[in-house]
N, C-alpha and C. Protein backbone atom coordinates (compact mmCIF):
# COMPACT_ATOMS: atom_id res chain seq x y z
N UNK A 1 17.96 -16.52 4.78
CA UNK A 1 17.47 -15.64 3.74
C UNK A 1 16.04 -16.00 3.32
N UNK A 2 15.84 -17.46 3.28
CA UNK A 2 14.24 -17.43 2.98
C UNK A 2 13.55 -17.24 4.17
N UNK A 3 13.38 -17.06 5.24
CA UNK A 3 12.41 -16.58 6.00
C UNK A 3 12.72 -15.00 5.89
N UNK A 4 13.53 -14.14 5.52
CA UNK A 4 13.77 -12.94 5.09
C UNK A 4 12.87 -12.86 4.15
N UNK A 5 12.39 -13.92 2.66
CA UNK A 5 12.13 -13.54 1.79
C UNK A 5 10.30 -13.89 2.21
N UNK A 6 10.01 -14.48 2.47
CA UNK A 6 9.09 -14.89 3.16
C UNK A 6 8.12 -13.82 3.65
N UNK A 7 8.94 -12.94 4.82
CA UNK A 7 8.51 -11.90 5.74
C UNK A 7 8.20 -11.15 5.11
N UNK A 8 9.04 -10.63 3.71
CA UNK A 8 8.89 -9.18 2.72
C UNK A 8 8.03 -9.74 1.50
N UNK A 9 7.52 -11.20 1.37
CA UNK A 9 6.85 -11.20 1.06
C UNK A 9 4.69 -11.36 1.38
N UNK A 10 5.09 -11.36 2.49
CA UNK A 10 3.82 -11.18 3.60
C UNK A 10 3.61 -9.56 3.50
N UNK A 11 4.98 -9.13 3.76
CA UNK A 11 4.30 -7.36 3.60
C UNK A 11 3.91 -7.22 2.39
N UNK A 12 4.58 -7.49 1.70
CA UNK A 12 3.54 -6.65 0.27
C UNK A 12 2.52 -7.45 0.26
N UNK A 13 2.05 -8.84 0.24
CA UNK A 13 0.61 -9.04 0.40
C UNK A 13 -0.44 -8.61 1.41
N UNK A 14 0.36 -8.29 2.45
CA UNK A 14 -0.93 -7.12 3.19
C UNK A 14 -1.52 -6.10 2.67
N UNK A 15 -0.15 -5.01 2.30
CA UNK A 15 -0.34 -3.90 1.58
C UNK A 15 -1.16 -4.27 0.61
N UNK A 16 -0.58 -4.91 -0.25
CA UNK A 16 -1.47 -5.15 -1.52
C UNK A 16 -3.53 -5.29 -1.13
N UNK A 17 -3.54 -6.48 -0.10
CA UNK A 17 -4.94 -6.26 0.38
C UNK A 17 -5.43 -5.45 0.92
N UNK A 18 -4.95 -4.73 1.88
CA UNK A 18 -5.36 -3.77 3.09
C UNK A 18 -5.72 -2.43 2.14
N UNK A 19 -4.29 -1.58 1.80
CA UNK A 19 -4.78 -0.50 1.44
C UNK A 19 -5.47 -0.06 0.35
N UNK A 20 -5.67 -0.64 -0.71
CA UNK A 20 -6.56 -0.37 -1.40
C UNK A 20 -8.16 -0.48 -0.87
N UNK A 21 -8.32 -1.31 -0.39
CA UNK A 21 -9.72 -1.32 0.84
C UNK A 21 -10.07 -0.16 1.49
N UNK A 22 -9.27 0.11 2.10
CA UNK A 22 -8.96 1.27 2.99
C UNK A 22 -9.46 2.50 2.29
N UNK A 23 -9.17 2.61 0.59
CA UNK A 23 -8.65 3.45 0.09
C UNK A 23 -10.53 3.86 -0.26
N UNK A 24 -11.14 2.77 -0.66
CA UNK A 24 -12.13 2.61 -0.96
C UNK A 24 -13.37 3.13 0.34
N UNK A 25 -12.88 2.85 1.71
CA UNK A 25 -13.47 3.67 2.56
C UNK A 25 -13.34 4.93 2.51
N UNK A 26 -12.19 5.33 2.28
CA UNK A 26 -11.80 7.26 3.24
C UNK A 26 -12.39 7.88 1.26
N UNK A 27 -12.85 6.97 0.24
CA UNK A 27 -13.41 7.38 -0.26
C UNK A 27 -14.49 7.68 -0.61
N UNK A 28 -15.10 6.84 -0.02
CA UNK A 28 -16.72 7.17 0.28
C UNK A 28 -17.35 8.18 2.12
N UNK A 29 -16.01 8.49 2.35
CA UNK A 29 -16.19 9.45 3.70
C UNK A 29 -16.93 10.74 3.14
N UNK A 30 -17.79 10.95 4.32
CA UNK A 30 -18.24 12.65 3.59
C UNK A 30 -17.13 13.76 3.89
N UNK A 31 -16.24 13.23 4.41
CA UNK A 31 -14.98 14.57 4.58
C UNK A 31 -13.81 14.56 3.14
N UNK A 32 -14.25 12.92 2.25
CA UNK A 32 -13.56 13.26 1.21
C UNK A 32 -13.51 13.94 0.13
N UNK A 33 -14.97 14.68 -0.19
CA UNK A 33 -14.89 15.94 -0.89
C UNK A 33 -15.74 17.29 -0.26
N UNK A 34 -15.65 18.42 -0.91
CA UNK A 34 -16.36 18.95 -0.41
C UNK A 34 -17.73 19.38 -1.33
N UNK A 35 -18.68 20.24 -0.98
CA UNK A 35 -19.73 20.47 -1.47
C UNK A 35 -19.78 20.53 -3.11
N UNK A 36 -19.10 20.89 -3.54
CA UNK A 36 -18.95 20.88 -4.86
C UNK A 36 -18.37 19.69 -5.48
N UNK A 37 -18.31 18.90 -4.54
CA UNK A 37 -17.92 17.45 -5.51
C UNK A 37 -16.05 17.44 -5.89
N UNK A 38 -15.37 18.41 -5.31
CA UNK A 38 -13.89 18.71 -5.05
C UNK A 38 -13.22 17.31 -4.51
N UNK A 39 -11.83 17.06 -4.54
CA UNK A 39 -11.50 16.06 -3.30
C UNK A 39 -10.93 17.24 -2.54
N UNK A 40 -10.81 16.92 -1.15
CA UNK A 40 -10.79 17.41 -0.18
C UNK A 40 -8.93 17.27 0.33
N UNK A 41 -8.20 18.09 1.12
CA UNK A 41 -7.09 17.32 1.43
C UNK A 41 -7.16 16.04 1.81
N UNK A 42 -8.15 15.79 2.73
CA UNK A 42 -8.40 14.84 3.84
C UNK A 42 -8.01 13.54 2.48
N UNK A 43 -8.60 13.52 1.35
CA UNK A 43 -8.84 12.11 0.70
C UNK A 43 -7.00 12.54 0.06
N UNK A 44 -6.88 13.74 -0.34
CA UNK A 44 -5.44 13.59 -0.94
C UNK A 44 -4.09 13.20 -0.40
N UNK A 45 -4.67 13.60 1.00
CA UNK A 45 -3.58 12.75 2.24
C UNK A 45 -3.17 11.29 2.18
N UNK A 46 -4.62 10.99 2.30
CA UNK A 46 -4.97 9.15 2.17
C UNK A 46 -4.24 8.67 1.08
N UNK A 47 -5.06 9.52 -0.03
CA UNK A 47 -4.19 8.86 -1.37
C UNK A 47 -2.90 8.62 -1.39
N UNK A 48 -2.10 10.08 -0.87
CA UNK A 48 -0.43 9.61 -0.91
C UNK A 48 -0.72 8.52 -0.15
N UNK A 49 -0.81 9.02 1.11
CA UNK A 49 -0.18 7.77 2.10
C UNK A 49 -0.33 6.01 1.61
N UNK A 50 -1.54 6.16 1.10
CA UNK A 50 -1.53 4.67 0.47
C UNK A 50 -0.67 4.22 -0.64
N UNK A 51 -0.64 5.52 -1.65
CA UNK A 51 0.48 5.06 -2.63
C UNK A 51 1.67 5.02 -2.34
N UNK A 52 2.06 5.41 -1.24
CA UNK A 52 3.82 5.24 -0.52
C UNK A 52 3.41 3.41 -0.21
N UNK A 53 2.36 3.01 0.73
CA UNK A 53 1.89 1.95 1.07
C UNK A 53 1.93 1.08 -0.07
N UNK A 54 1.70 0.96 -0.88
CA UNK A 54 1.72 0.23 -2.36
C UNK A 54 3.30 0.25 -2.92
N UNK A 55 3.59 1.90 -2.99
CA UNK A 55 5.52 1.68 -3.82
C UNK A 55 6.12 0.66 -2.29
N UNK A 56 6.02 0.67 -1.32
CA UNK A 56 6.58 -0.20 -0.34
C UNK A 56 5.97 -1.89 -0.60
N UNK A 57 4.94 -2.08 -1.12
CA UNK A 57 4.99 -3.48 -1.13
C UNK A 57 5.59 -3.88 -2.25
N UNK A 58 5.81 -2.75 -3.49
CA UNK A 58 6.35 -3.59 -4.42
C UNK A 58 7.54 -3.56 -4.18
N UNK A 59 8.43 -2.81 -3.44
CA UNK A 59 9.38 -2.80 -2.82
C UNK A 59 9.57 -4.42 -2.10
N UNK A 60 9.01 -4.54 -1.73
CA UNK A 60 8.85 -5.36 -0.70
C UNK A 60 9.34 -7.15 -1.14
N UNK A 61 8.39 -6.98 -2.58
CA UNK A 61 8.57 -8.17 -3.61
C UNK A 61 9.93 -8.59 -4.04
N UNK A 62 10.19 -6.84 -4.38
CA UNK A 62 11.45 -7.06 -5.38
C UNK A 62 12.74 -7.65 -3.89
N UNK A 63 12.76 -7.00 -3.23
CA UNK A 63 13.69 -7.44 -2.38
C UNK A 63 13.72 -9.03 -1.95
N UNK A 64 12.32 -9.57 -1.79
CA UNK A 64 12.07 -10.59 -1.58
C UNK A 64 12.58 -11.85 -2.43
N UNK A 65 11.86 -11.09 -3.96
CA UNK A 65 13.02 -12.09 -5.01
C UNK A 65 14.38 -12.04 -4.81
N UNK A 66 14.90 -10.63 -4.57
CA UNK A 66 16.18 -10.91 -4.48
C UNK A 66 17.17 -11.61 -3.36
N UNK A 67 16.65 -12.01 -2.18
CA UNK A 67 16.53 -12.36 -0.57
C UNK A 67 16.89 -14.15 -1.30
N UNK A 68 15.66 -14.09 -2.30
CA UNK A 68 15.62 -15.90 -2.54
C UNK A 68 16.52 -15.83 -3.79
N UNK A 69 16.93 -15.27 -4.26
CA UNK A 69 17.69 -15.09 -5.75
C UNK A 69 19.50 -15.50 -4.70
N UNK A 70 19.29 -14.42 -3.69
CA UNK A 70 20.71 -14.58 -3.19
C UNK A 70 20.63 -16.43 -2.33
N UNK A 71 19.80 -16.93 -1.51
CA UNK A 71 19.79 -17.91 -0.83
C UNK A 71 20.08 -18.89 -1.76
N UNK A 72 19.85 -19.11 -2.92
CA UNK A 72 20.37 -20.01 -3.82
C UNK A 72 21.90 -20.36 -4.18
């Protein structure tokens, strides 16, 4: 169980680093708004997809505590 808790806790620290980074590129893309200063789908795509990326790492935590909560 602790290398279970371990593993799910490596994912949410990726997530946690990676996509917000990420998030910070496809936001400064010129396809993320359009002429009028709009967001564009293109950036509203990203956005979900990263915030699924984020509810999964905290996902990720909680299971993790619970992985080491049960190994005890």
């Amino acid at each position: 169980m602790i290398a279970l808790a371990v593993l799910l806790f490596i994912n949410a620290a990726f997530n946690a680093v990676v996509w917000p980074q990420f998030y910070k590129r496809v936001a400064r893309d010129p396809r993320a708004r359009d002429a009028e200063g709009r967001a564009t789908a293109f950036l509203k795509v990203h956005a979900v997809l990263i915030a699924v990326a984020l509810v999964l790492a905290l996902v990720s935590v909680i299971a993790g505590i619970a992985a080491l909560v049960g190994a005890l």
